[in-house]
PDB file of N, CA and C in Angstrom:
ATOM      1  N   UNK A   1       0.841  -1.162   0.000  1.00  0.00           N
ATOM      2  CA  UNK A   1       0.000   0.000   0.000  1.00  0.00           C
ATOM      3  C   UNK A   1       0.899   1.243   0.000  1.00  0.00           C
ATOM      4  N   UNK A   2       0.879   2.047  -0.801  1.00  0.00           N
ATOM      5  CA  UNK A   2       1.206   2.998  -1.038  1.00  0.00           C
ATOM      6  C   UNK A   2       1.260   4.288   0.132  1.00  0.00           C
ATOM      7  N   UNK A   3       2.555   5.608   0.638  1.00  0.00           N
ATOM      8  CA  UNK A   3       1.854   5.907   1.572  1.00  0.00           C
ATOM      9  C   UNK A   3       1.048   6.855   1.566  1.00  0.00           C
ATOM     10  N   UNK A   4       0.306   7.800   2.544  1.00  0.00           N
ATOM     11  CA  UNK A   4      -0.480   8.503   2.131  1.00  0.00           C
ATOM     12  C   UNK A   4      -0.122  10.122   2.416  1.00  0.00           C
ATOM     13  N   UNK A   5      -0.149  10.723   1.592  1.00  0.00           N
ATOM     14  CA  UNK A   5       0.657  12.176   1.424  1.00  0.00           C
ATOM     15  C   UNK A   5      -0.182  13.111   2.360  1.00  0.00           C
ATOM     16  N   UNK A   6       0.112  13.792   3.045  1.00  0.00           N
ATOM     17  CA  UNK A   6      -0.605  14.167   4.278  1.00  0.00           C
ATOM     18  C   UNK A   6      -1.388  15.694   3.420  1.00  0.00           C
ATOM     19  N   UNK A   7      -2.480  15.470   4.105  1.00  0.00           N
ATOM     20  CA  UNK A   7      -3.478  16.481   3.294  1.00  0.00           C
ATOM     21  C   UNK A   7      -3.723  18.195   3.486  1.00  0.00           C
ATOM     22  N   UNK A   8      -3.858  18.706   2.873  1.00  0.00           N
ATOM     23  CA  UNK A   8      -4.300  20.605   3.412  1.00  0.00           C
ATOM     24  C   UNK A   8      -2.596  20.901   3.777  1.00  0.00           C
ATOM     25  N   UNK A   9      -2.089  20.695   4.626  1.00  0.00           N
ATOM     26  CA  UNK A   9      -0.809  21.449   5.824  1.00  0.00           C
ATOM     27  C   UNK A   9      -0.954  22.872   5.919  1.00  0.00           C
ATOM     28  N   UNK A  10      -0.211  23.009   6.276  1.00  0.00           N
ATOM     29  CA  UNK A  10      -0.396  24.843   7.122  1.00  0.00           C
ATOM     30  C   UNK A  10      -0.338  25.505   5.436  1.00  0.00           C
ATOM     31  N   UNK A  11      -0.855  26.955   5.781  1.00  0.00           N
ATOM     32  CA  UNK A  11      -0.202  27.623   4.845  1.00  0.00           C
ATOM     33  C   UNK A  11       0.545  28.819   5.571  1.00  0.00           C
ATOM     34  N   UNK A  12       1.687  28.992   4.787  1.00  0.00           N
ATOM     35  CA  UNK A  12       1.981  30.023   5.034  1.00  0.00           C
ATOM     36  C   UNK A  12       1.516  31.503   5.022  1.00  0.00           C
ATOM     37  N   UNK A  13       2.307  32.078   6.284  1.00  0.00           N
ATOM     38  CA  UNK A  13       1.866  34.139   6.172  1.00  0.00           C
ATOM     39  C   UNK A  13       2.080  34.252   5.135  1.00  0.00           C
ATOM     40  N   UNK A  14       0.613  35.415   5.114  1.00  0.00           N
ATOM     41  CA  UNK A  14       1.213  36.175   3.697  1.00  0.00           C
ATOM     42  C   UNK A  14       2.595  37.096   4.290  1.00  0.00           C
ATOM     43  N   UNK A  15       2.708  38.274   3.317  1.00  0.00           N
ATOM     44  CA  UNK A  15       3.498  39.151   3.678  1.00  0.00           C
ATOM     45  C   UNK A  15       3.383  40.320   4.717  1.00  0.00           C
ATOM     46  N   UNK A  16       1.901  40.482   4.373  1.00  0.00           N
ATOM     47  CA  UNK A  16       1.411  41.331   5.253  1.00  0.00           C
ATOM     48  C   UNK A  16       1.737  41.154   6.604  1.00  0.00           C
ATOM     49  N   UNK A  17       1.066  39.455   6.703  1.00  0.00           N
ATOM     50  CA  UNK A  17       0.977  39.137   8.507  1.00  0.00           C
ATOM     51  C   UNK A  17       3.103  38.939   8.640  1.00  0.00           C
ATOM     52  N   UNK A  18       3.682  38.862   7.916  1.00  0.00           N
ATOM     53  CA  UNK A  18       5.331  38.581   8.104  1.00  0.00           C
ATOM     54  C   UNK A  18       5.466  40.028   8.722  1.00  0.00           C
ATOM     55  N   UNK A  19       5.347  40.995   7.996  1.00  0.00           N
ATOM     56  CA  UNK A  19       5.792  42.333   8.113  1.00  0.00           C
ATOM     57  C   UNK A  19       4.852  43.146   9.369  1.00  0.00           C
ATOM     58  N   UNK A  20       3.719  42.630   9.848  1.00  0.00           N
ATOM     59  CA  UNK A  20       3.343  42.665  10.915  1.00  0.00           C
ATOM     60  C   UNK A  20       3.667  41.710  12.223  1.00  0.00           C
ATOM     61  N   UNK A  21       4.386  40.459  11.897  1.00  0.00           N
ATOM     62  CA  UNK A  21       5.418  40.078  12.395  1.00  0.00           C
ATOM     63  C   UNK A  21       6.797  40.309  12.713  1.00  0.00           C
ATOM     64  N   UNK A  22       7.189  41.229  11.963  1.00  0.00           N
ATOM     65  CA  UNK A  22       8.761  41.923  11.839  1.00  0.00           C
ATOM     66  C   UNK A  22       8.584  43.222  13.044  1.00  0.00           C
ATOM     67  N   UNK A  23       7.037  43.698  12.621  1.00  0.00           N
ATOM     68  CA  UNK A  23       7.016  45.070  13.613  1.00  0.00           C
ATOM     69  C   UNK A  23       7.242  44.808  15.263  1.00  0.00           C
ATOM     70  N   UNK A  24       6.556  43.441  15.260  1.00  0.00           N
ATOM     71  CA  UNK A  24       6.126  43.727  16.631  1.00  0.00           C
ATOM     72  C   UNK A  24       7.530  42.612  17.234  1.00  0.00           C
ATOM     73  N   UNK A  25       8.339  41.983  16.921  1.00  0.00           N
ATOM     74  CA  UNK A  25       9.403  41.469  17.387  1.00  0.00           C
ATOM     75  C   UNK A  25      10.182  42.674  17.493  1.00  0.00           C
ATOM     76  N   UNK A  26      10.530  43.384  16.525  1.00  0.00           N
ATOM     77  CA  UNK A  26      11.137  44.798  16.701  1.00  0.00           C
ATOM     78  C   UNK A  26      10.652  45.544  17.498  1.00  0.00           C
ATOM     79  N   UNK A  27       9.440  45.697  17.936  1.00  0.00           N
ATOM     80  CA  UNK A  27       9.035  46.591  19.113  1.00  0.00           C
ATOM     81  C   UNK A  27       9.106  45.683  20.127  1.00  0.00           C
ATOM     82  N   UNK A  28       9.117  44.323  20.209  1.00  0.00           N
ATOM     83  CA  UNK A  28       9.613  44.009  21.906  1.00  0.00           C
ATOM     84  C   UNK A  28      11.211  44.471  22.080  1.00  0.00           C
ATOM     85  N   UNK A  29      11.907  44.227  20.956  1.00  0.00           N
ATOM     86  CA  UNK A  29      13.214  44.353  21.368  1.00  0.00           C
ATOM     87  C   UNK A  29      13.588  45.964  21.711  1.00  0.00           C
ATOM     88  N   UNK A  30      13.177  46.794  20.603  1.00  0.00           N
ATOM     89  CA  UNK A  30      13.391  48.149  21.071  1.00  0.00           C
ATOM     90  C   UNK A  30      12.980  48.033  21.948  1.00  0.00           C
ATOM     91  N   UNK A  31      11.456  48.051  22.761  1.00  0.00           N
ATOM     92  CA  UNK A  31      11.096  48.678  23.993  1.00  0.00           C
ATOM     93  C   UNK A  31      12.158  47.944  25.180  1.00  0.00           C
ATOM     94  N   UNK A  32      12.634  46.624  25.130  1.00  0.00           N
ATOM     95  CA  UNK A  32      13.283  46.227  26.393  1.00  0.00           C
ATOM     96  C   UNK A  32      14.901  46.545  25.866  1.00  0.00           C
ATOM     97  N   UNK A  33      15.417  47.639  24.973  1.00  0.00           N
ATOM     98  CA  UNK A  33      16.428  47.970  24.878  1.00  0.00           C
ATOM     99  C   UNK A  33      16.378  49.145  25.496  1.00  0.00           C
ATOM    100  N   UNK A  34      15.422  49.809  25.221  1.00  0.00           N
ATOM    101  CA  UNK A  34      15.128  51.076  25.577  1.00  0.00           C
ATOM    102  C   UNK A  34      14.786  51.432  27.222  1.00  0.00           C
ATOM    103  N   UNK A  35      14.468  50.373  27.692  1.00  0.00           N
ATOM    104  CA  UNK A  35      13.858  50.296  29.252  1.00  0.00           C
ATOM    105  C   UNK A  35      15.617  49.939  29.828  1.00  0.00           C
ATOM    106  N   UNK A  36      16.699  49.247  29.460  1.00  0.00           N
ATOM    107  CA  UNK A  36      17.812  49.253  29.965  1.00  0.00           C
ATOM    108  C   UNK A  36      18.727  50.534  30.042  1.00  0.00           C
ATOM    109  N   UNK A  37      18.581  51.111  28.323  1.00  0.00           N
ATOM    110  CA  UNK A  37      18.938  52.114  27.785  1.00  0.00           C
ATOM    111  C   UNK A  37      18.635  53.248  28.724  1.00  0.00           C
ATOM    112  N   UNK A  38      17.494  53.636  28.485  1.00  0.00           N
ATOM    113  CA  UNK A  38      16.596  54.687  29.163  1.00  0.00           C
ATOM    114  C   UNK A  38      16.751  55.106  30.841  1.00  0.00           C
ATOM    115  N   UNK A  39      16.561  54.177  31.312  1.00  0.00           N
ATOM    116  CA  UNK A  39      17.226  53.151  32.746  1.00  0.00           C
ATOM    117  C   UNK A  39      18.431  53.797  33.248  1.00  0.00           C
ATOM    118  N   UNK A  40      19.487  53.557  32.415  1.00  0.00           N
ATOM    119  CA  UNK A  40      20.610  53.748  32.890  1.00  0.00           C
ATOM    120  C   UNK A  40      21.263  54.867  32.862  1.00  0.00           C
ATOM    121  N   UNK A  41      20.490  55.881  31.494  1.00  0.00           N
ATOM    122  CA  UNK A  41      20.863  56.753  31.764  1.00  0.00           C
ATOM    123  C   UNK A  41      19.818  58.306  32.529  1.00  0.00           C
ATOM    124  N   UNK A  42      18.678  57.758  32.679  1.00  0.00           N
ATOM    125  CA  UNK A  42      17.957  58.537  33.791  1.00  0.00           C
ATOM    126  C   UNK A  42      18.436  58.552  34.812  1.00  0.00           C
ATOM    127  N   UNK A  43      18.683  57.329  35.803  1.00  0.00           N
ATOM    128  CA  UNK A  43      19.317  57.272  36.651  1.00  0.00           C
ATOM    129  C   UNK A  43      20.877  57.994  37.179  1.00  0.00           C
ATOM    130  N   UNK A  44      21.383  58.097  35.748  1.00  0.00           N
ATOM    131  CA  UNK A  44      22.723  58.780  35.284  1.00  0.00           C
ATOM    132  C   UNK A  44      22.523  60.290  35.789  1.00  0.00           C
ATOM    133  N   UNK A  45      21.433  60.986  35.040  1.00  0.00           N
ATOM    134  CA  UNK A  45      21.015  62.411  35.553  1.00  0.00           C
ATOM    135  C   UNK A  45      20.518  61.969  36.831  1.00  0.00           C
ATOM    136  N   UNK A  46      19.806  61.419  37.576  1.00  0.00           N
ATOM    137  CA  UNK A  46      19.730  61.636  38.758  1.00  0.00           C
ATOM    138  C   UNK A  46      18.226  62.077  38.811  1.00  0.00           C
ATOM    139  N   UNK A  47      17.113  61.329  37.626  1.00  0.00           N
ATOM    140  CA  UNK A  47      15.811  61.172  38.150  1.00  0.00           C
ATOM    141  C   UNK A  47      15.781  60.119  38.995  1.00  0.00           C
ATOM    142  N   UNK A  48      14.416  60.371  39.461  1.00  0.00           N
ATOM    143  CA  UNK A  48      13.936  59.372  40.657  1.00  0.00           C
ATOM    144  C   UNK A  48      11.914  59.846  40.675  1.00  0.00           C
ATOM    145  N   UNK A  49      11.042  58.826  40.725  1.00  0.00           N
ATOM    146  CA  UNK A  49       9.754  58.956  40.889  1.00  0.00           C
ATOM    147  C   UNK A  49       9.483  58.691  39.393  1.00  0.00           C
ATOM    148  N   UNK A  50       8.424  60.088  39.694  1.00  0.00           N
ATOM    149  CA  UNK A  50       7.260  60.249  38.430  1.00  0.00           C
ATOM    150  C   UNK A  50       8.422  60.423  37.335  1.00  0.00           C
ATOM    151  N   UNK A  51       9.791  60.981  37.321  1.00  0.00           N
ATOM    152  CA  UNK A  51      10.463  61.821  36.450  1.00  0.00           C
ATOM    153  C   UNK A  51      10.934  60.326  36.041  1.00  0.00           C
ATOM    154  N   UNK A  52      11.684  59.450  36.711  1.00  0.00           N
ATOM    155  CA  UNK A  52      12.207  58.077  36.422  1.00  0.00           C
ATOM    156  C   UNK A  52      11.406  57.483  35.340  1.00  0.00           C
ATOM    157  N   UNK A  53      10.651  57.474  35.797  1.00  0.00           N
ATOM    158  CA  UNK A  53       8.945  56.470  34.915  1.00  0.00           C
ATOM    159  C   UNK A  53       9.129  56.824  33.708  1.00  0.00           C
ATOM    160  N   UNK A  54       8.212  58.657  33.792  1.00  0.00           N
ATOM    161  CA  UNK A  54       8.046  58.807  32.802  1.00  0.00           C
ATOM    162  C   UNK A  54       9.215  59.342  31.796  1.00  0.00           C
ATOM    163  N   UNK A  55      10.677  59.314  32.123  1.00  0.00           N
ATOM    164  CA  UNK A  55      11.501  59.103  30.634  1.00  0.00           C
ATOM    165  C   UNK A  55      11.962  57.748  30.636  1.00  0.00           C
ATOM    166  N   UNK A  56      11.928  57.189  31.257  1.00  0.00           N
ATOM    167  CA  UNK A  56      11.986  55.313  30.796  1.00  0.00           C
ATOM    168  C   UNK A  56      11.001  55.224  29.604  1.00  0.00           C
ATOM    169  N   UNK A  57       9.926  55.260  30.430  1.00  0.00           N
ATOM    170  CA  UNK A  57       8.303  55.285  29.377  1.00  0.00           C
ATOM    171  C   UNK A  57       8.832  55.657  27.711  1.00  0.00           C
ATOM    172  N   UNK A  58       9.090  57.013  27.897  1.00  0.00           N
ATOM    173  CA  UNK A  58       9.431  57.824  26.730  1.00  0.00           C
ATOM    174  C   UNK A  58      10.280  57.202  25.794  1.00  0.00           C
ATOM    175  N   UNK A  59      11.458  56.788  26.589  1.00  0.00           N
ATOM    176  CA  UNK A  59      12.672  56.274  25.774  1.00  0.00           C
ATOM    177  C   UNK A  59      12.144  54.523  25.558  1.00  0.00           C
ATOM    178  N   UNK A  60      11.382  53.891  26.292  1.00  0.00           N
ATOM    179  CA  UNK A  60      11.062  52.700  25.583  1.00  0.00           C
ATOM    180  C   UNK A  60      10.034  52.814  24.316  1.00  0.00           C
ATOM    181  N   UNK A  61       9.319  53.639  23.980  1.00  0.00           N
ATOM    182  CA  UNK A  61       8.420  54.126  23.032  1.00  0.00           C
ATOM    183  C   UNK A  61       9.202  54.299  22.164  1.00  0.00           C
ATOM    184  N   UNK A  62       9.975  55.149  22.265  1.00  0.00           N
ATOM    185  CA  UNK A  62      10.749  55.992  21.039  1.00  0.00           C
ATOM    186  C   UNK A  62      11.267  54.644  20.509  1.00  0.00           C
ATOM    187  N   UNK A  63      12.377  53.833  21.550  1.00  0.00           N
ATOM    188  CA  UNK A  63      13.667  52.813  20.855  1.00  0.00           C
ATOM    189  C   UNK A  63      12.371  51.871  20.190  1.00  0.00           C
ATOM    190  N   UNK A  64      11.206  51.435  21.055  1.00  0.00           N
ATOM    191  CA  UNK A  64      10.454  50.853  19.930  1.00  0.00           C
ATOM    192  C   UNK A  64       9.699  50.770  19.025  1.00  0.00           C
ATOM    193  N   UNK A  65       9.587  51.714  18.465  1.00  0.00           N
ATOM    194  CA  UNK A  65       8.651  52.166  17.530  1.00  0.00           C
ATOM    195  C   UNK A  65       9.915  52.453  16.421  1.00  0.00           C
ATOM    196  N   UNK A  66      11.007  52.940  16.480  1.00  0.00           N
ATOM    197  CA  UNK A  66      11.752  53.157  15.694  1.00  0.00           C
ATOM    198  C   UNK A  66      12.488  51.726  15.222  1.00  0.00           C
ATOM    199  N   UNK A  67      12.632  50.512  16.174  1.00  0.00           N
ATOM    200  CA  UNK A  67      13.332  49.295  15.547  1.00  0.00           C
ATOM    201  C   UNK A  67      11.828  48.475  15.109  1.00  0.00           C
ATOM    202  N   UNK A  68      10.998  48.814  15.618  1.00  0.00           N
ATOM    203  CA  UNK A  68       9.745  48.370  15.061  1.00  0.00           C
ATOM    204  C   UNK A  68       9.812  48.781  13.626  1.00  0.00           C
ATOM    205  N   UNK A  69       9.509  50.198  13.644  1.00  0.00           N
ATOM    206  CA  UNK A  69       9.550  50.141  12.253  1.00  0.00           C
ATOM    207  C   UNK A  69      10.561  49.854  11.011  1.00  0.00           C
ATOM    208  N   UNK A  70      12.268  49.426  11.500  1.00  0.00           N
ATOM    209  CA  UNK A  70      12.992  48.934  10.766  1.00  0.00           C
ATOM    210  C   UNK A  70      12.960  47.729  10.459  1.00  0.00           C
ATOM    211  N   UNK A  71      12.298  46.701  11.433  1.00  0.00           N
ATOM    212  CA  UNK A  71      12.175  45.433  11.261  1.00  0.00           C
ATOM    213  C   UNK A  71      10.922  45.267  10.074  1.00  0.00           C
ATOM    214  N   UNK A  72      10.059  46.029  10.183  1.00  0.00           N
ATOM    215  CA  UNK A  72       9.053  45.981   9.521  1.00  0.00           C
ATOM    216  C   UNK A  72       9.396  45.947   8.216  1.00  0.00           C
ATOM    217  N   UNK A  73       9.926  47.285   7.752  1.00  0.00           N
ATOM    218  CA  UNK A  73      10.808  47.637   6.493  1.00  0.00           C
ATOM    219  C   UNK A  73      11.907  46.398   5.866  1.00  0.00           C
ATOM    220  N   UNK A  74      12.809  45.941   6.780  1.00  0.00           N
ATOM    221  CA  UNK A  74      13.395  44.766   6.228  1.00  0.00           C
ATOM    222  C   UNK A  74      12.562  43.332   5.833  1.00  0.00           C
ATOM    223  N   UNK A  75      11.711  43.552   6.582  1.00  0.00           N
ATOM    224  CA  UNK A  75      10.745  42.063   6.663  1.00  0.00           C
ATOM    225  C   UNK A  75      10.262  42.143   5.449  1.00  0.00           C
ATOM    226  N   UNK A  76       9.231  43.324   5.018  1.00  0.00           N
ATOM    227  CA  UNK A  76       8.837  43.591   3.885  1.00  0.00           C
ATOM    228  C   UNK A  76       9.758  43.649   2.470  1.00  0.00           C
ATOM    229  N   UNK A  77      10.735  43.757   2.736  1.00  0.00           N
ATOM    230  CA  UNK A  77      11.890  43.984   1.311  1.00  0.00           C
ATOM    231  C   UNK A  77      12.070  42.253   1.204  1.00  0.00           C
ATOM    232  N   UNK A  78      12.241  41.730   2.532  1.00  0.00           N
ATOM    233  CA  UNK A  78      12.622  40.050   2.425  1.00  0.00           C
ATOM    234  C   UNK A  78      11.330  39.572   1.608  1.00  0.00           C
ATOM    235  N   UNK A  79       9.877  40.195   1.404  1.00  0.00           N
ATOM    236  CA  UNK A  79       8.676  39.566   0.860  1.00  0.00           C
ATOM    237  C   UNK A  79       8.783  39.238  -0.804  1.00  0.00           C
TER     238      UNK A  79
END
């Protein structure tokens, strides 16, 4: 008996969902680069509290949204 070739299988992302895949791996990494980043050098000036927070906050936004959107951009050129 012959064997039997397995039926349907996954399909692959389109490009779209890849490159909406590229964004958001790039925005975890910026934001937890940016929370070390940000971190170390707030602390550097010598915030503390609300001021600590909110430029951590700031600087994890910024680093991820900006490698977000490079990952995105490469992901999409890889399509």
């Amino acid at each position: 008996m012959p064997a039997m070739m397995p039926q349907g299988g996954g399909q692959q992302p389109s490009c779209f969902d890849r490159i909406k895949m590229g964004f958001a791996m790039g925005l975890c990494v910026g934001m937890a680069s940016g929370a070390i980043f940000g971190g170390f050098s707030a602390l550097r000036y010598g915030l503390r509290g609300r001021e600590l927070i909110s430029q951590v906050g700031t600087v994890m936004i910024q680093g991820g949204g900006t490698f977000g959107t490079f990952m995105a951009i490469g992901t999409g050129i890889r399509c």
